[in-house]
Protein backbone atom coordinates (compact mmCIF):
# COMPACT_ATOMS: atom_id res chain seq x y z
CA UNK A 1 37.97 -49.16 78.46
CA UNK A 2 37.50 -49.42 82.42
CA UNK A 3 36.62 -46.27 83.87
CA UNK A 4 37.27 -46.19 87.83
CA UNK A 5 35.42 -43.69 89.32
CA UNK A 6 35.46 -41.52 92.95
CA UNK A 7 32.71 -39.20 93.22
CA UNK A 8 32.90 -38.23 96.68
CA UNK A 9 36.20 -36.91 98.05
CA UNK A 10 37.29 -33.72 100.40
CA UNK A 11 40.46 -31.68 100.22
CA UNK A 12 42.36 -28.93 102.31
CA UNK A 13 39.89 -26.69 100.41
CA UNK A 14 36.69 -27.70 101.68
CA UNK A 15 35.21 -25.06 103.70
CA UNK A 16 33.68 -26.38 106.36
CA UNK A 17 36.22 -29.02 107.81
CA UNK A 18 39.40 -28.06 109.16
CA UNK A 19 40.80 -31.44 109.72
CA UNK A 20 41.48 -32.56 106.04
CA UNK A 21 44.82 -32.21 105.38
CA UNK A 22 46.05 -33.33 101.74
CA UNK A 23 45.63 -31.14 99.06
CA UNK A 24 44.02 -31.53 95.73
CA UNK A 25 47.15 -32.04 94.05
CA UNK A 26 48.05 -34.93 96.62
CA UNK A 27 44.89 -36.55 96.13
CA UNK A 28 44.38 -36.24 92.11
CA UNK A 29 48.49 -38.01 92.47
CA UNK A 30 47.42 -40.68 94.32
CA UNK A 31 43.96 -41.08 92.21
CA UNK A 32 46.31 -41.42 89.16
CA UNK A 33 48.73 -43.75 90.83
CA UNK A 34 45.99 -46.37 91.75
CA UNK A 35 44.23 -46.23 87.99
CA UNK A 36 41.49 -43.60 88.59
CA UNK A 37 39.91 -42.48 85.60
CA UNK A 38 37.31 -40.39 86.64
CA UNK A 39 36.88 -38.16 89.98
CA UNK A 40 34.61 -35.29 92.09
CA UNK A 41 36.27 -33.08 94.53
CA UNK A 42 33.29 -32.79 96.52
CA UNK A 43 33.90 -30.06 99.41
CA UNK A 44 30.82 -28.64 101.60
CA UNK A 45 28.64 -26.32 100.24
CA UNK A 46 30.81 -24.99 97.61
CA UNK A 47 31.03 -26.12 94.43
CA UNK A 48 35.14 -26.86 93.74
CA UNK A 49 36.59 -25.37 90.93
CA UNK A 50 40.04 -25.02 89.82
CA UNK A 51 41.12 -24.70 85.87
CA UNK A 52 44.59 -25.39 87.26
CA UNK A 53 43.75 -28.61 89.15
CA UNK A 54 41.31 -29.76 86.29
CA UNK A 55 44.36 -29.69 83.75
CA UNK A 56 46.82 -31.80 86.29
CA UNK A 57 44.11 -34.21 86.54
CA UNK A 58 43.87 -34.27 82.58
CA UNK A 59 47.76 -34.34 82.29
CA UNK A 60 47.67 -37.77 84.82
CA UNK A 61 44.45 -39.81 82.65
CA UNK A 62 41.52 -38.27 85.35
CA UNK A 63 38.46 -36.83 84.10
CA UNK A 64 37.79 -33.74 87.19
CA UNK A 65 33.62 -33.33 87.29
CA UNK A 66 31.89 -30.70 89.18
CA UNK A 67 30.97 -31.41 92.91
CA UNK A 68 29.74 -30.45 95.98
CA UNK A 69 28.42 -31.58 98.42
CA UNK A 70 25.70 -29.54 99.90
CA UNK A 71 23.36 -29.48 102.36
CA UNK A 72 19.70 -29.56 101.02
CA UNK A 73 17.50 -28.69 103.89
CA UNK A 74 20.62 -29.47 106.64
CA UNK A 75 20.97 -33.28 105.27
CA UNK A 76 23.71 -33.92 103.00
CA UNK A 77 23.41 -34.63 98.98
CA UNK A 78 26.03 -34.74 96.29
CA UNK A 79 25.38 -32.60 93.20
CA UNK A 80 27.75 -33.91 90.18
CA UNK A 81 28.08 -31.56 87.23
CA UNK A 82 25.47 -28.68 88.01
CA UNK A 83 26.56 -24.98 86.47
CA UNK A 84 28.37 -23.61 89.88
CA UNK A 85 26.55 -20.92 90.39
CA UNK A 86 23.40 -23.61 90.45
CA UNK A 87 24.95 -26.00 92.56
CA UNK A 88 25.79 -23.35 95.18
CA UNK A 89 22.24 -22.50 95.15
CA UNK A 90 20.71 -25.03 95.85
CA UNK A 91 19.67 -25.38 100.03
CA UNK A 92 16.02 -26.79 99.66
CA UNK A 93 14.37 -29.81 97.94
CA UNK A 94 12.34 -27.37 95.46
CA UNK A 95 15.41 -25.96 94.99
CA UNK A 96 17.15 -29.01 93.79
CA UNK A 97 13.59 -29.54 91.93
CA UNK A 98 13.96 -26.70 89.87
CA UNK A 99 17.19 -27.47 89.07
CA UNK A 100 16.93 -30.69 87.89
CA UNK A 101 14.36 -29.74 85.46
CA UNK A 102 16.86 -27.26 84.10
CA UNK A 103 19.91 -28.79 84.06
CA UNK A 104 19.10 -32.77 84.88
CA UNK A 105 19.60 -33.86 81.52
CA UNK A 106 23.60 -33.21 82.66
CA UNK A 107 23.57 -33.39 86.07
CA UNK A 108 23.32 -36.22 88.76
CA UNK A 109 21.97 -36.23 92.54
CA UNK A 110 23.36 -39.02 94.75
CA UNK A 111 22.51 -39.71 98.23
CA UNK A 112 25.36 -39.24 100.11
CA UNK A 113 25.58 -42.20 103.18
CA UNK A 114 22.17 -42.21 103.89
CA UNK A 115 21.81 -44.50 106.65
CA UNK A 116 24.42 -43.18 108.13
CA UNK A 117 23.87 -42.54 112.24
CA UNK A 118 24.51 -38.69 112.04
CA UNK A 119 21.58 -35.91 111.66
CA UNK A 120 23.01 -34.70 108.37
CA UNK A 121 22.45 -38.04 106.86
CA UNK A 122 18.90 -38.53 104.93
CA UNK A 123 17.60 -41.39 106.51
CA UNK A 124 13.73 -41.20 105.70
CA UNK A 125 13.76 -38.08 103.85
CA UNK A 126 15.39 -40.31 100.78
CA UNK A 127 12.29 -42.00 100.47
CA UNK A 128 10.17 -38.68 100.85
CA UNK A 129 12.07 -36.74 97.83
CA UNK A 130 13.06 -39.93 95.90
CA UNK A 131 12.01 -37.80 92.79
CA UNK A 132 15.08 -35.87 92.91
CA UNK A 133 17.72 -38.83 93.50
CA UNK A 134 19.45 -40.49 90.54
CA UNK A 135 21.48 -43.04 92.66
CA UNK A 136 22.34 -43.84 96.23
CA UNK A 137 25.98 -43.92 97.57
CA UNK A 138 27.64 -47.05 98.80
CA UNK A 139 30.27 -45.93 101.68
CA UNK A 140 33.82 -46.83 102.26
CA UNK A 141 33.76 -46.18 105.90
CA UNK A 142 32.25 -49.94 106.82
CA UNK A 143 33.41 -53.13 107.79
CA UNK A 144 31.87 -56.55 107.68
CA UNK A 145 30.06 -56.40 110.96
CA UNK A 146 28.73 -53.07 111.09
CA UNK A 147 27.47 -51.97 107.33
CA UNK A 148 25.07 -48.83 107.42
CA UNK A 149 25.13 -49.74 103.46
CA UNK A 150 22.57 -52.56 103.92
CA UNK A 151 19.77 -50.23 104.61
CA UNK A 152 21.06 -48.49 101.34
CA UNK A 153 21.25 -51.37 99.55
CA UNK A 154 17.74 -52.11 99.94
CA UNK A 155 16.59 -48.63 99.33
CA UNK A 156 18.18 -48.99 96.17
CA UNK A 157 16.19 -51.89 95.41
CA UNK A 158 12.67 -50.47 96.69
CA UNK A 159 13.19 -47.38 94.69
CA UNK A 160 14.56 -48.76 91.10
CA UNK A 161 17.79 -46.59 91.81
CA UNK A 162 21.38 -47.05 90.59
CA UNK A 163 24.20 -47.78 93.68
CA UNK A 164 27.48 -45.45 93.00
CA UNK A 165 30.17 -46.25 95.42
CA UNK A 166 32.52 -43.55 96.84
CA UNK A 167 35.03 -42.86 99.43
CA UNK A 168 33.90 -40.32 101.27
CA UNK A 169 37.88 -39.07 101.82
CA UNK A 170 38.81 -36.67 104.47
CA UNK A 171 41.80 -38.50 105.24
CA UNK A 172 43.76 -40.55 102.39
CA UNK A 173 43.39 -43.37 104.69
CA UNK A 174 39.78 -43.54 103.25
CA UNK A 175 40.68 -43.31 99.66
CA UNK A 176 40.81 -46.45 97.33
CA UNK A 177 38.71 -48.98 99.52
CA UNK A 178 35.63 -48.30 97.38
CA UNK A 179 35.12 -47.40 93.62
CA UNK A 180 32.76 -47.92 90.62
CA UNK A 181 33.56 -48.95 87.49
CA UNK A 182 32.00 -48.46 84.06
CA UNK A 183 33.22 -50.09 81.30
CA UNK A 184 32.96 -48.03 77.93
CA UNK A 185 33.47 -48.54 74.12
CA UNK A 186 35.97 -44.99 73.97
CA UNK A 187 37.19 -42.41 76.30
CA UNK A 188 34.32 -41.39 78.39
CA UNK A 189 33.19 -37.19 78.46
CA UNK A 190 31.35 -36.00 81.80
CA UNK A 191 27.91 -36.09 79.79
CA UNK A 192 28.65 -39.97 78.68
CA UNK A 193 29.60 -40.72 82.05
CA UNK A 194 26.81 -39.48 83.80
CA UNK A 195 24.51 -40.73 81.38
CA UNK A 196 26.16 -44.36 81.93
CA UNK A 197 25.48 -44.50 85.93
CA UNK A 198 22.41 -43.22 85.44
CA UNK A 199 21.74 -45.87 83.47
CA UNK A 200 22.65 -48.41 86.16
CA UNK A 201 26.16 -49.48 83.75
CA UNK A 202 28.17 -48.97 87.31
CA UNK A 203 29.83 -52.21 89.71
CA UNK A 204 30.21 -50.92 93.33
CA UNK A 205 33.82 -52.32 94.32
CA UNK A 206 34.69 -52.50 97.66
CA UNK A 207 35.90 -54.43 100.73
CA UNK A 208 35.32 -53.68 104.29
CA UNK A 209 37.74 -51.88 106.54
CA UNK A 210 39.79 -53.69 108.87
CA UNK A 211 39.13 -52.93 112.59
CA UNK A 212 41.91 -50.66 113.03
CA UNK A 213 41.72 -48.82 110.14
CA UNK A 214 38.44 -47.40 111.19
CA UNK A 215 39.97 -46.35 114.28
CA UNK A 216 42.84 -44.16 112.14
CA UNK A 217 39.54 -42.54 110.60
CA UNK A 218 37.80 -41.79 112.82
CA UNK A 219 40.30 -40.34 114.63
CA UNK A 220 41.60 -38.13 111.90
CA UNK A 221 38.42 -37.49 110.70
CA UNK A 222 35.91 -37.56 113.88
CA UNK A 223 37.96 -36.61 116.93
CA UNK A 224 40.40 -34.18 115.24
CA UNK A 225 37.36 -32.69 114.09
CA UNK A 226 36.40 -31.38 117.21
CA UNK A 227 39.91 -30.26 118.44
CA UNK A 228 39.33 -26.48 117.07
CA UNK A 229 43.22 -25.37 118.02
CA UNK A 230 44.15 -27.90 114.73
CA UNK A 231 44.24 -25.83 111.71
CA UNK A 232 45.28 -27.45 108.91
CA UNK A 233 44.66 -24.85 106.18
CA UNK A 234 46.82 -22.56 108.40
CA UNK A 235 49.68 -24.90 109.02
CA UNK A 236 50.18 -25.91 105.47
CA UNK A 237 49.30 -22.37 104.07
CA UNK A 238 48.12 -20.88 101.58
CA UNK A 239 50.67 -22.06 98.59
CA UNK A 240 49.02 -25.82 99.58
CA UNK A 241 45.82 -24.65 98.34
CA UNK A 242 44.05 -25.20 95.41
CA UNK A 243 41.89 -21.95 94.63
CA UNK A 244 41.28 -18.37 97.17
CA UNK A 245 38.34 -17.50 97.58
């Protein structure tokens, strides 16, 4: 079977961006409606989890894995299928270390948009901790003549390391540009699937934004950012949400 796979994705949960608007029931409806097989909801520094959302992702053909994605000495890095209370640990590079040699065997540590231009990306600090990575993310927020990916292209190849591509969604706008795929023999488990992209048994499919639909992004996602009297988690309330803290 084809698995189709998003590990990178924000919701109205995420606690540190007030600008996302869908939900995680919206987006786990529209993963399902374009053939996804396999997702992580991954919101800022805390680990999502939700037994209610996990089962309507199971009802609709999506595997749900653990996510977050946290910032590991204030530069961003996606942590797929740590224990939670792990995963929200985790702020330093011997931190993510020590955690890998506990729990690596079912884990997986992408580089989120590296080469990004914004301080939180990793930039040269992939190359100085590339003992912790398993795979470098491939972005959906590029188009043909302006590709941050190239630099993480060939970081990929300099360091022997896997390519995953994800979305990045804060705005649905974002979502289904960019996937991987894995093909497998049966229905794939978390372990399997990790295991398998590990393993370099992931295609990166993608095509470049058009000119104006990076504008709608960035928009939603960079300028509304920084208008402070839009809150989203307020206007849709609480019944929108996922999980309460």
């Amino acid at each position: 079977m084809r698995c189709k796979i998003d590990l990178h994705m924000h919701t109205l949960d995420d606690p540190k961006d007030p600008h996302v608007w869908h939900t995680a029931w919206e987006l786990i409806d529209r993963a399902a409606a374009e053939g996804f097989t396999a997702l992580a909801i991954t919101l800022h520094w805390k680990q999502f989890e939700s037994d209610a959302i996990r089962a309507y992702a199971k009802e609709r053909g999506i595997l749900l894995l653990p996510g977050v994605e946290q910032d590991i000495e204030e530069r961003h890095v996606l942590l797929i299928n740590f224990p939670t209370d792990v995963a929200n640990g985790i702020h330093s590079f011997e931190d993510l270390r020590n955690a890998k040699t506990a729990w690596g065997h079912q884990a997986m540590v992408i580089a989120a948009h590296p080469f990004f231009p914004d301080a939180v990306c990793l930039k040269e600090k992939l190359f100085d901790h590339a003992d912790v990575f398993d795979a470098i993310e491939i972005s959906g927020f590029y188009h043909r003549h302006w590709d941050p990916n190239k630099k993480a292209r060939d970081a990929a190849t300099k360091l022997g390391l896997p390519l995953i591509g994800n979305s990045d969604t804060h705005t649905l706008e974002q979502f289904g540009s960019i996937w991987t795929e894995v093909e497998f023999e049966s229905e794939p488990t978390a372990d399997t699937l990790i295991a398998a992209l590990k393993q370099g048994r992931g295609t990166v499919r993608s095509r470049p934004l058009l000119w104006h639909e990076m504008a709608v992004i960035t928009y939603k996602v960079v300028a509304r950012g920084y208008m402070p009297w839009i809150d989203y988690k307020k206007r849709r309330g609480a019944t929108a949400r996922a999980w309460v803290e």
